[in-house]
N, C-alpha and C. Protein backbone atom coordinates (compact mmCIF):
# COMPACT_ATOMS: atom_id res chain seq x y z
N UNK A 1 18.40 8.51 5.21
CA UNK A 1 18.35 9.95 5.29
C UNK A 1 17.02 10.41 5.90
N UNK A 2 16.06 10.52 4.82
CA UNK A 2 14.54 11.20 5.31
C UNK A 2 13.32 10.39 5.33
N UNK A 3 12.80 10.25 6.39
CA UNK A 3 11.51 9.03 6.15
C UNK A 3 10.21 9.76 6.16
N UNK A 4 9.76 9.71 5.45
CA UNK A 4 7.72 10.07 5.55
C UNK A 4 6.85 9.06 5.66
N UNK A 5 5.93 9.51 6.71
CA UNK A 5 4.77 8.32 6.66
C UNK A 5 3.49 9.05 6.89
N UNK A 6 2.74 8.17 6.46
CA UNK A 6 1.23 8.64 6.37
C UNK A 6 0.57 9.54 7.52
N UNK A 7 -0.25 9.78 7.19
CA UNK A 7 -1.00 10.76 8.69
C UNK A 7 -2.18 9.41 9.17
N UNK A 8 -2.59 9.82 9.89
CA UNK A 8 -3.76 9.09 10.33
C UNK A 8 -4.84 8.70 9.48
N UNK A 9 -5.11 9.51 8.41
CA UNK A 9 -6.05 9.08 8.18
C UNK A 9 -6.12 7.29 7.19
N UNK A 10 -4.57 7.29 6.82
CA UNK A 10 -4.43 5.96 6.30
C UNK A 10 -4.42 4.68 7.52
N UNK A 11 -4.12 4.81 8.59
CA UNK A 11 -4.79 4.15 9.44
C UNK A 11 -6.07 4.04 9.63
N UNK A 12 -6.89 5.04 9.81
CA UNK A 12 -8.55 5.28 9.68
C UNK A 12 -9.06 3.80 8.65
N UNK A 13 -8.60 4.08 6.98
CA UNK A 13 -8.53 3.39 5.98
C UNK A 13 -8.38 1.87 6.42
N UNK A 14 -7.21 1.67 7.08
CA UNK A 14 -6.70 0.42 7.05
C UNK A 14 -7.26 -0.40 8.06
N UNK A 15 -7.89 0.47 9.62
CA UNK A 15 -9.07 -0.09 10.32
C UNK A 15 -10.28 -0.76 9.67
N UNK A 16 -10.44 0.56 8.81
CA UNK A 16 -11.98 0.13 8.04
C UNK A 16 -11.97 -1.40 7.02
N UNK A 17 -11.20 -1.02 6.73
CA UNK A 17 -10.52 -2.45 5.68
C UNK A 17 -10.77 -3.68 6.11
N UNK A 18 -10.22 -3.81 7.67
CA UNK A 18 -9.87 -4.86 8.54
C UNK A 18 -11.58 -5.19 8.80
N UNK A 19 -12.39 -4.18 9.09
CA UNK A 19 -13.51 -4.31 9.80
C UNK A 19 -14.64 -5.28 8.30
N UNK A 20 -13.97 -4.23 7.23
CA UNK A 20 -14.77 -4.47 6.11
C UNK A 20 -14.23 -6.26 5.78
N UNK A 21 -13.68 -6.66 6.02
CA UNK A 21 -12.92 -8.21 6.01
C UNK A 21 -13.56 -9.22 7.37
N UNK A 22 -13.82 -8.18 8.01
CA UNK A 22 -14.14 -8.99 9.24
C UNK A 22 -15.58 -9.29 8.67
N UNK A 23 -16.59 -8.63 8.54
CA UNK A 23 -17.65 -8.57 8.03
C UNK A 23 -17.71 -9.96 7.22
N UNK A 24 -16.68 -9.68 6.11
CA UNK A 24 -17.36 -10.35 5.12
C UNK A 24 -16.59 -11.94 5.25
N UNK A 25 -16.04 -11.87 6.49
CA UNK A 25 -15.84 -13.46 6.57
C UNK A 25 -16.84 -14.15 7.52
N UNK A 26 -17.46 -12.65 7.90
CA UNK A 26 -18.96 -13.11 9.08
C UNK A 26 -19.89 -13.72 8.14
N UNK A 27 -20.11 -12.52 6.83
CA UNK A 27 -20.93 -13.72 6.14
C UNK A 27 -21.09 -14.56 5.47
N UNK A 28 -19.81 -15.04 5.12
CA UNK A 28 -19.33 -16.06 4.92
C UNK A 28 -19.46 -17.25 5.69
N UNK A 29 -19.00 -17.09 6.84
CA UNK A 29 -19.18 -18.36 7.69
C UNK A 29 -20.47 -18.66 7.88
N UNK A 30 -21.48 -17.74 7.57
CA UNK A 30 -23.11 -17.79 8.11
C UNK A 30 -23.44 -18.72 7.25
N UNK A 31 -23.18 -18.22 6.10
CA UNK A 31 -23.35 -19.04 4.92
C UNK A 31 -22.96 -20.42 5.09
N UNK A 32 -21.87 -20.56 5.48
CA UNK A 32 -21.22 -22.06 5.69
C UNK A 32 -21.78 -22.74 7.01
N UNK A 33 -22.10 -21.87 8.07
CA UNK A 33 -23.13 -22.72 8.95
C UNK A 33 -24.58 -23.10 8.34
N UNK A 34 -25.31 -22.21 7.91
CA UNK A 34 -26.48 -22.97 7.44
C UNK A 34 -26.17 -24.27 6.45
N UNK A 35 -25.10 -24.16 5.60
CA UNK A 35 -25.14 -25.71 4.75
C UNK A 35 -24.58 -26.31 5.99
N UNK A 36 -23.35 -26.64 6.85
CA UNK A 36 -23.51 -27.49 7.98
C UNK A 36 -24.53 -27.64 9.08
N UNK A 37 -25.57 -26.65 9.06
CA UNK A 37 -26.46 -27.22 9.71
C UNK A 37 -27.53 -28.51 9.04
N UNK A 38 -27.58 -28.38 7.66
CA UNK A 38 -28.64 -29.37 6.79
C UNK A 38 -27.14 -30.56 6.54
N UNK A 39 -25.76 -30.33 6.97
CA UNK A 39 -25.09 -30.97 6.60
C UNK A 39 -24.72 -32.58 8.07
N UNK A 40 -25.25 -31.96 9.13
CA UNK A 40 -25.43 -32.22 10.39
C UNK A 40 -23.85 -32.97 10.76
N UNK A 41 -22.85 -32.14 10.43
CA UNK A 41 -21.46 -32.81 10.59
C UNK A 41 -20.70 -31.63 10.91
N UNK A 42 -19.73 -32.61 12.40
CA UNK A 42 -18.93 -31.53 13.07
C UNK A 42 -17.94 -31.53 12.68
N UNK A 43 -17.37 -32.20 11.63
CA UNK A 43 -16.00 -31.80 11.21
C UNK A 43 -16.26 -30.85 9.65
N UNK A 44 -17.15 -30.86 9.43
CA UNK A 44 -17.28 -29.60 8.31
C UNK A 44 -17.57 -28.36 9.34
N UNK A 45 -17.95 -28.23 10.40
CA UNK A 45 -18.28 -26.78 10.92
C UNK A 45 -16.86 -26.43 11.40
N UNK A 46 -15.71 -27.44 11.81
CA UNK A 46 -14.25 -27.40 12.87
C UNK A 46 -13.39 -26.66 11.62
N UNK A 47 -13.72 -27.34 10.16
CA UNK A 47 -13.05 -26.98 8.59
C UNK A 47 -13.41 -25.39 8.04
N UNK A 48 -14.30 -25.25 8.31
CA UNK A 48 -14.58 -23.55 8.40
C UNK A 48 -14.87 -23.00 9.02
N UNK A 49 -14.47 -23.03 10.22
CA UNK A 49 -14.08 -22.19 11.20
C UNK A 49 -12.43 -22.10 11.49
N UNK A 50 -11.66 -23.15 10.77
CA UNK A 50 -10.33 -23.20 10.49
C UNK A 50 -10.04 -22.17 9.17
N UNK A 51 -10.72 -22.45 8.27
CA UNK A 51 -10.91 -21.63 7.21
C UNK A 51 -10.84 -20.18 7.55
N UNK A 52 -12.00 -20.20 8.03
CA UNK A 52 -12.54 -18.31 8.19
C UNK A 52 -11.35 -17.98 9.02
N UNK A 53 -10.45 -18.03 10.08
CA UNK A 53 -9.63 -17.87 10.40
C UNK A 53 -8.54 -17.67 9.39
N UNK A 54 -8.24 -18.28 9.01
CA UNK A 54 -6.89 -17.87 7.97
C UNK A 54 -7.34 -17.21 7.22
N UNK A 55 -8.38 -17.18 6.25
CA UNK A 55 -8.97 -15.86 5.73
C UNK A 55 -9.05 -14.97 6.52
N UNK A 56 -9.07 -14.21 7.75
CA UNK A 56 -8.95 -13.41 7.73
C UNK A 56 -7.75 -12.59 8.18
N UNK A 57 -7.00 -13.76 8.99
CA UNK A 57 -5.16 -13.59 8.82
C UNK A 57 -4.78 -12.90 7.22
N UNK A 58 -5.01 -13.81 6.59
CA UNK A 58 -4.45 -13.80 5.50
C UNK A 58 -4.77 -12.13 4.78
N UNK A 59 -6.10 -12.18 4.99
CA UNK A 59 -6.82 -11.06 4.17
C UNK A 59 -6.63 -9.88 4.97
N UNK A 60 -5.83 -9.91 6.33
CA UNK A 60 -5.41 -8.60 7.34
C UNK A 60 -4.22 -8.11 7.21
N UNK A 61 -3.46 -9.27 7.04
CA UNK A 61 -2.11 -8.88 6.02
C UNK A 61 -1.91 -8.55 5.40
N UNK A 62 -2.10 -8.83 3.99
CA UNK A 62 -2.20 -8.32 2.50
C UNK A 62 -2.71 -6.64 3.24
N UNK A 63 -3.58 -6.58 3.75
CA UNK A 63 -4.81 -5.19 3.83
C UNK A 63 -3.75 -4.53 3.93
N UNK A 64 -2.96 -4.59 5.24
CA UNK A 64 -2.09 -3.86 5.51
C UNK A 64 -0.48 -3.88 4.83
N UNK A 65 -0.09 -4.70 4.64
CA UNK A 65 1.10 -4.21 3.08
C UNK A 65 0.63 -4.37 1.93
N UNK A 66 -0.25 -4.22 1.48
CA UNK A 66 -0.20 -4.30 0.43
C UNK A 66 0.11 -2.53 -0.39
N UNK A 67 -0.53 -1.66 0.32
CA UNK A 67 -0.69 -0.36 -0.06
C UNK A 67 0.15 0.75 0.77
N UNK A 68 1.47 -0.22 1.65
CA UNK A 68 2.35 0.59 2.57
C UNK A 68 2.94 2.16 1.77
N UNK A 69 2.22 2.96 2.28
CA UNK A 69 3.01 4.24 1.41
C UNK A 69 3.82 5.05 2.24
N UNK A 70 4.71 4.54 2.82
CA UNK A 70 6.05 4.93 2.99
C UNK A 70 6.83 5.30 2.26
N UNK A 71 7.31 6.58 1.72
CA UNK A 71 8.79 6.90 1.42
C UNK A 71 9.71 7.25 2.55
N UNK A 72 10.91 6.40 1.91
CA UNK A 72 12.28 6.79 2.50
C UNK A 72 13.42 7.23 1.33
N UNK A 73 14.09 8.42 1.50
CA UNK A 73 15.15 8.69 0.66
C UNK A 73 16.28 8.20 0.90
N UNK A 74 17.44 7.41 0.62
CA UNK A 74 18.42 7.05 0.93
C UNK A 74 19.88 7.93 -0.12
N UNK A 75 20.87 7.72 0.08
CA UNK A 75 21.83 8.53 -0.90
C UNK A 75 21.77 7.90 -2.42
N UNK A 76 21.51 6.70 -2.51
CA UNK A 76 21.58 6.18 -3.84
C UNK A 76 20.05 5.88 -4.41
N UNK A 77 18.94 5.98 -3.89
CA UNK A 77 17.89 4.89 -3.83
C UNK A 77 16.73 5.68 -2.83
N UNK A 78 15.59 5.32 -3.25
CA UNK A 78 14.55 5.88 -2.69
C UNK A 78 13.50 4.60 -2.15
N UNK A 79 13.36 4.17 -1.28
CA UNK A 79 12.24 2.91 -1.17
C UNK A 79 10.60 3.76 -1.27
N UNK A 80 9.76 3.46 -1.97
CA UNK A 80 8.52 3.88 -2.04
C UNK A 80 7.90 2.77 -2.32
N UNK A 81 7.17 2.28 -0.69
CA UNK A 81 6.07 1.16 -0.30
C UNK A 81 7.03 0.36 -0.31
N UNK A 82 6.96 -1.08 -0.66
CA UNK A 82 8.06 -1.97 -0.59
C UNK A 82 9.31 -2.20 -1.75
N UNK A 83 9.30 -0.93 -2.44
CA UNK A 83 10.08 -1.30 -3.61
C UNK A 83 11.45 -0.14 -3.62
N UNK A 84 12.01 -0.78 -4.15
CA UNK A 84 13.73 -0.08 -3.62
C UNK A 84 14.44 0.80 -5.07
N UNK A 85 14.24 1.74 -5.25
CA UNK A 85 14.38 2.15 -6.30
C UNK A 85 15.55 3.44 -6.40
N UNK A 86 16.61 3.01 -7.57
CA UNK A 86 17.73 3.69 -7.06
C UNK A 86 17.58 4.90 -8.56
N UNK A 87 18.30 5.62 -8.23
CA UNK A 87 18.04 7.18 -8.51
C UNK A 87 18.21 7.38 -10.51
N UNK A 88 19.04 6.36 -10.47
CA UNK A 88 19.25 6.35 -11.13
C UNK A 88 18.69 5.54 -12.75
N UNK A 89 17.84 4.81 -12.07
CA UNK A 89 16.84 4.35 -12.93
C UNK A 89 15.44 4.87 -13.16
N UNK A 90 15.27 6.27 -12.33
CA UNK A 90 14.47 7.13 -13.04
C UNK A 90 14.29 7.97 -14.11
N UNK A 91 13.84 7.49 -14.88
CA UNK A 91 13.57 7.96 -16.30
C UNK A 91 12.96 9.54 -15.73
N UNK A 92 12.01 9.76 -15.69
CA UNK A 92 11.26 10.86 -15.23
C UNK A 92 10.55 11.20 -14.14
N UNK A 93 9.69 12.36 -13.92
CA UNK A 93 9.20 12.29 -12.35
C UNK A 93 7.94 13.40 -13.15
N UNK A 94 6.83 12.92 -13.11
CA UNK A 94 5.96 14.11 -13.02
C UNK A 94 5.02 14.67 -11.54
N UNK A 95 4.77 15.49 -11.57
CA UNK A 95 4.37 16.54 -9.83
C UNK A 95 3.00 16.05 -10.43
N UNK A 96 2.46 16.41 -9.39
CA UNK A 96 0.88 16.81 -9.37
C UNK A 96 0.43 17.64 -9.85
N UNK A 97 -0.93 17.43 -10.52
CA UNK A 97 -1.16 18.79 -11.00
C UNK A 97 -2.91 18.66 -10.87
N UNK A 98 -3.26 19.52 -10.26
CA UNK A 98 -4.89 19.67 -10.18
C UNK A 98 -5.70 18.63 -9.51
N UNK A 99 -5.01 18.03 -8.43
CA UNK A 99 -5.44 16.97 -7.62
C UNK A 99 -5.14 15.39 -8.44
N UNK A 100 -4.04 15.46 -9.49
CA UNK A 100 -3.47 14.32 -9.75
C UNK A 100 -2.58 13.87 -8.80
N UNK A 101 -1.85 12.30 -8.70
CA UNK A 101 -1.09 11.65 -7.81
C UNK A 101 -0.01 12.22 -8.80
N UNK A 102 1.31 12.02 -7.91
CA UNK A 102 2.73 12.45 -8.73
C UNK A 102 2.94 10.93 -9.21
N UNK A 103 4.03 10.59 -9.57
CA UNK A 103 4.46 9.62 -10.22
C UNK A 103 5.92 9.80 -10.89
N UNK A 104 6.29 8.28 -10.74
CA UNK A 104 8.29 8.32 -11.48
C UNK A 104 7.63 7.31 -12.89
N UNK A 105 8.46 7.30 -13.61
CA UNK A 105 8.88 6.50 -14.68
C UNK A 105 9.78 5.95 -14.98
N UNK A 106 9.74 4.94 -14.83
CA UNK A 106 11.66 4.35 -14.73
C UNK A 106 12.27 3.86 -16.00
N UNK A 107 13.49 3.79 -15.73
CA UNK A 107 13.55 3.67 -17.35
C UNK A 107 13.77 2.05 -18.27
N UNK A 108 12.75 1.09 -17.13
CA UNK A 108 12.32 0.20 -17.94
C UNK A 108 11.14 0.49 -18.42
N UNK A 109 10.11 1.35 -18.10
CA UNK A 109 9.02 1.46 -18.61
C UNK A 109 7.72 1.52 -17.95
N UNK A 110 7.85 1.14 -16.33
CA UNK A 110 6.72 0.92 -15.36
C UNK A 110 6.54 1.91 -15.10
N UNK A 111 5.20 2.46 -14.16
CA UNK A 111 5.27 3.80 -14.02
C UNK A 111 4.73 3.70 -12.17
N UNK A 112 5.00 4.16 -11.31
CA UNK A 112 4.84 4.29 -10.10
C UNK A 112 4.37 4.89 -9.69
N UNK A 113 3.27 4.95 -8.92
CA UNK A 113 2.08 6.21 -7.87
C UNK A 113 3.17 6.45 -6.97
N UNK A 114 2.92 7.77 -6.15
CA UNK A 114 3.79 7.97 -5.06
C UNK A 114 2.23 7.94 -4.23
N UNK A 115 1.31 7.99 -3.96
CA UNK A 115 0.62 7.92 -3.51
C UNK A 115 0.36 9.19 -2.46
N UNK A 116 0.89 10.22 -2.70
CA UNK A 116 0.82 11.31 -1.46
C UNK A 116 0.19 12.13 -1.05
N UNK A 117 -0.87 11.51 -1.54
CA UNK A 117 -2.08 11.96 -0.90
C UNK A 117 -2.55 11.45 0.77
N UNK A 118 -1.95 10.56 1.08
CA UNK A 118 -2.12 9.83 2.59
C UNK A 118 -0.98 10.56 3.36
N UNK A 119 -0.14 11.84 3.21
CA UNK A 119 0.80 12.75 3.57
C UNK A 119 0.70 13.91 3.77
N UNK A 120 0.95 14.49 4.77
CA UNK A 120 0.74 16.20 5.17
C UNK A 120 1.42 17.05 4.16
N UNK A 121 0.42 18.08 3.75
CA UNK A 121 0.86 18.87 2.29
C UNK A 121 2.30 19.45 2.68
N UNK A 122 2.82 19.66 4.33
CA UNK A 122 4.26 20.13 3.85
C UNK A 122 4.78 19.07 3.13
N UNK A 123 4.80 17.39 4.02
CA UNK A 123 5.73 16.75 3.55
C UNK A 123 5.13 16.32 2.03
N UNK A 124 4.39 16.51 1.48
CA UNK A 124 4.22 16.06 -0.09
C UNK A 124 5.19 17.24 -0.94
N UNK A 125 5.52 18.53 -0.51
CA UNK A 125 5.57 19.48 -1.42
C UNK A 125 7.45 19.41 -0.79
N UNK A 126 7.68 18.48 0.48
CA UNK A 126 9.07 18.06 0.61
C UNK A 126 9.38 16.80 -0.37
N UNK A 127 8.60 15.96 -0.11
CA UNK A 127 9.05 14.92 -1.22
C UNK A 127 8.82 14.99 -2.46
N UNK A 128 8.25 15.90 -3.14
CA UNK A 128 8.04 16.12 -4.20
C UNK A 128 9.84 17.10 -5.23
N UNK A 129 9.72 18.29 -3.96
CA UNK A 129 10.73 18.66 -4.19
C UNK A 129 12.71 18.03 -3.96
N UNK A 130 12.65 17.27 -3.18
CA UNK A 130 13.46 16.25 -2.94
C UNK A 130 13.72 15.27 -4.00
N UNK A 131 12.68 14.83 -4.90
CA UNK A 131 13.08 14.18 -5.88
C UNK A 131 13.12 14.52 -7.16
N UNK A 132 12.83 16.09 -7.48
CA UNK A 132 13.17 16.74 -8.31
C UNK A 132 14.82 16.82 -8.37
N UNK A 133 15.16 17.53 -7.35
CA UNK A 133 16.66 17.61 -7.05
C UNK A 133 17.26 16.77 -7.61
N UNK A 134 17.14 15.50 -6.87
CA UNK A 134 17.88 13.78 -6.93
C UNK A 134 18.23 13.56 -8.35
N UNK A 135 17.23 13.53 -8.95
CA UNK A 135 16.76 13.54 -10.68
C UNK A 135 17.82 14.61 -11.28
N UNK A 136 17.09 15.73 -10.90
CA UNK A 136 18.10 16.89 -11.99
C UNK A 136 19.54 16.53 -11.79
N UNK A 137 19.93 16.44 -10.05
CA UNK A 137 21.71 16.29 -10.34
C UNK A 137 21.84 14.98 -10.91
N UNK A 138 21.15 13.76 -11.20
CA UNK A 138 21.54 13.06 -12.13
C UNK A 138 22.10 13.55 -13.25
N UNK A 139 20.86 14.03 -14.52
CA UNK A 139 20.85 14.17 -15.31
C UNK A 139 22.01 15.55 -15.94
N UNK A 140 22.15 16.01 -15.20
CA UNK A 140 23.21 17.19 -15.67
C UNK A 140 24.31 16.62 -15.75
N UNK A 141 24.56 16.75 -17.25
CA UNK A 141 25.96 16.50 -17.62
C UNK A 141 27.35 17.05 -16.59
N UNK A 142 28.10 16.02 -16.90
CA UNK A 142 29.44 16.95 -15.71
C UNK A 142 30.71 17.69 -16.37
């Protein structure tokens, strides 16, 4: 049905992230060259520099899904970030209030950020109201 995605500035974020990772596998490896330099062996310098590489694969990935705040509404089910959540296992939904994050409650007991603050205030005050709806025609008896 309806998809929202972040504005720019969660890209901004997710640059900085990358940069802030890049950094710190720079000093990392610095670190690991000075002990291979007193270590005077080229297959410990070939081993972390294999290393620092996948660290920072690894650590560029995660950066970037880990905190995907995408909503999509579907007819049965709402995906928010990577998790698929159908309408009907929402226990509750509280809004924002005074620069709080909104949030669902499901009715095993977890409780979920919508995170929409990385969203243009129309579309927060659309998805906000969108899943009020979803919720209420649940819950009304027929």
């Amino acid at each position: 049905m309806k998809t929202y995605k972040p504005t720019l500035l969660y890209f901004i974020k997710i640059f900085g992230l990358i940069v802030f990772v890049l950094f710190s596998i720079f000093i990392i490896s610095l670190f690991f060259d000075i002990i291979a330099y007193f270590l005077k062996s080229s297959w410990y310098e070939l081993a972390v520099i294999i290393l620092v590489n996948i660290l920072f694969l690894v650590g560029s990935y995660f950066t970037i899904i880990s905190n995907n705040p995408i909503i999509k509404f579907r007819d049965t089910y709402v995906i928010i970030g990577n998790q698929d959540i159908k309408y009907a296992e929402i226990e509750d939904f509280f809004s924002s209030k005074g620069g709080s994050e909104p949030y669902i409650m499901t009715s095993g007991g977890s409780r979920i950020d919508l995170q929409l603050s990385w969203f243009r205030k129309k579309d927060r005050i659309e998805i906000e109201n969108t899943l009020k709806e979803k919720i209420t025609a649940l819950k009304k008896p027929s």
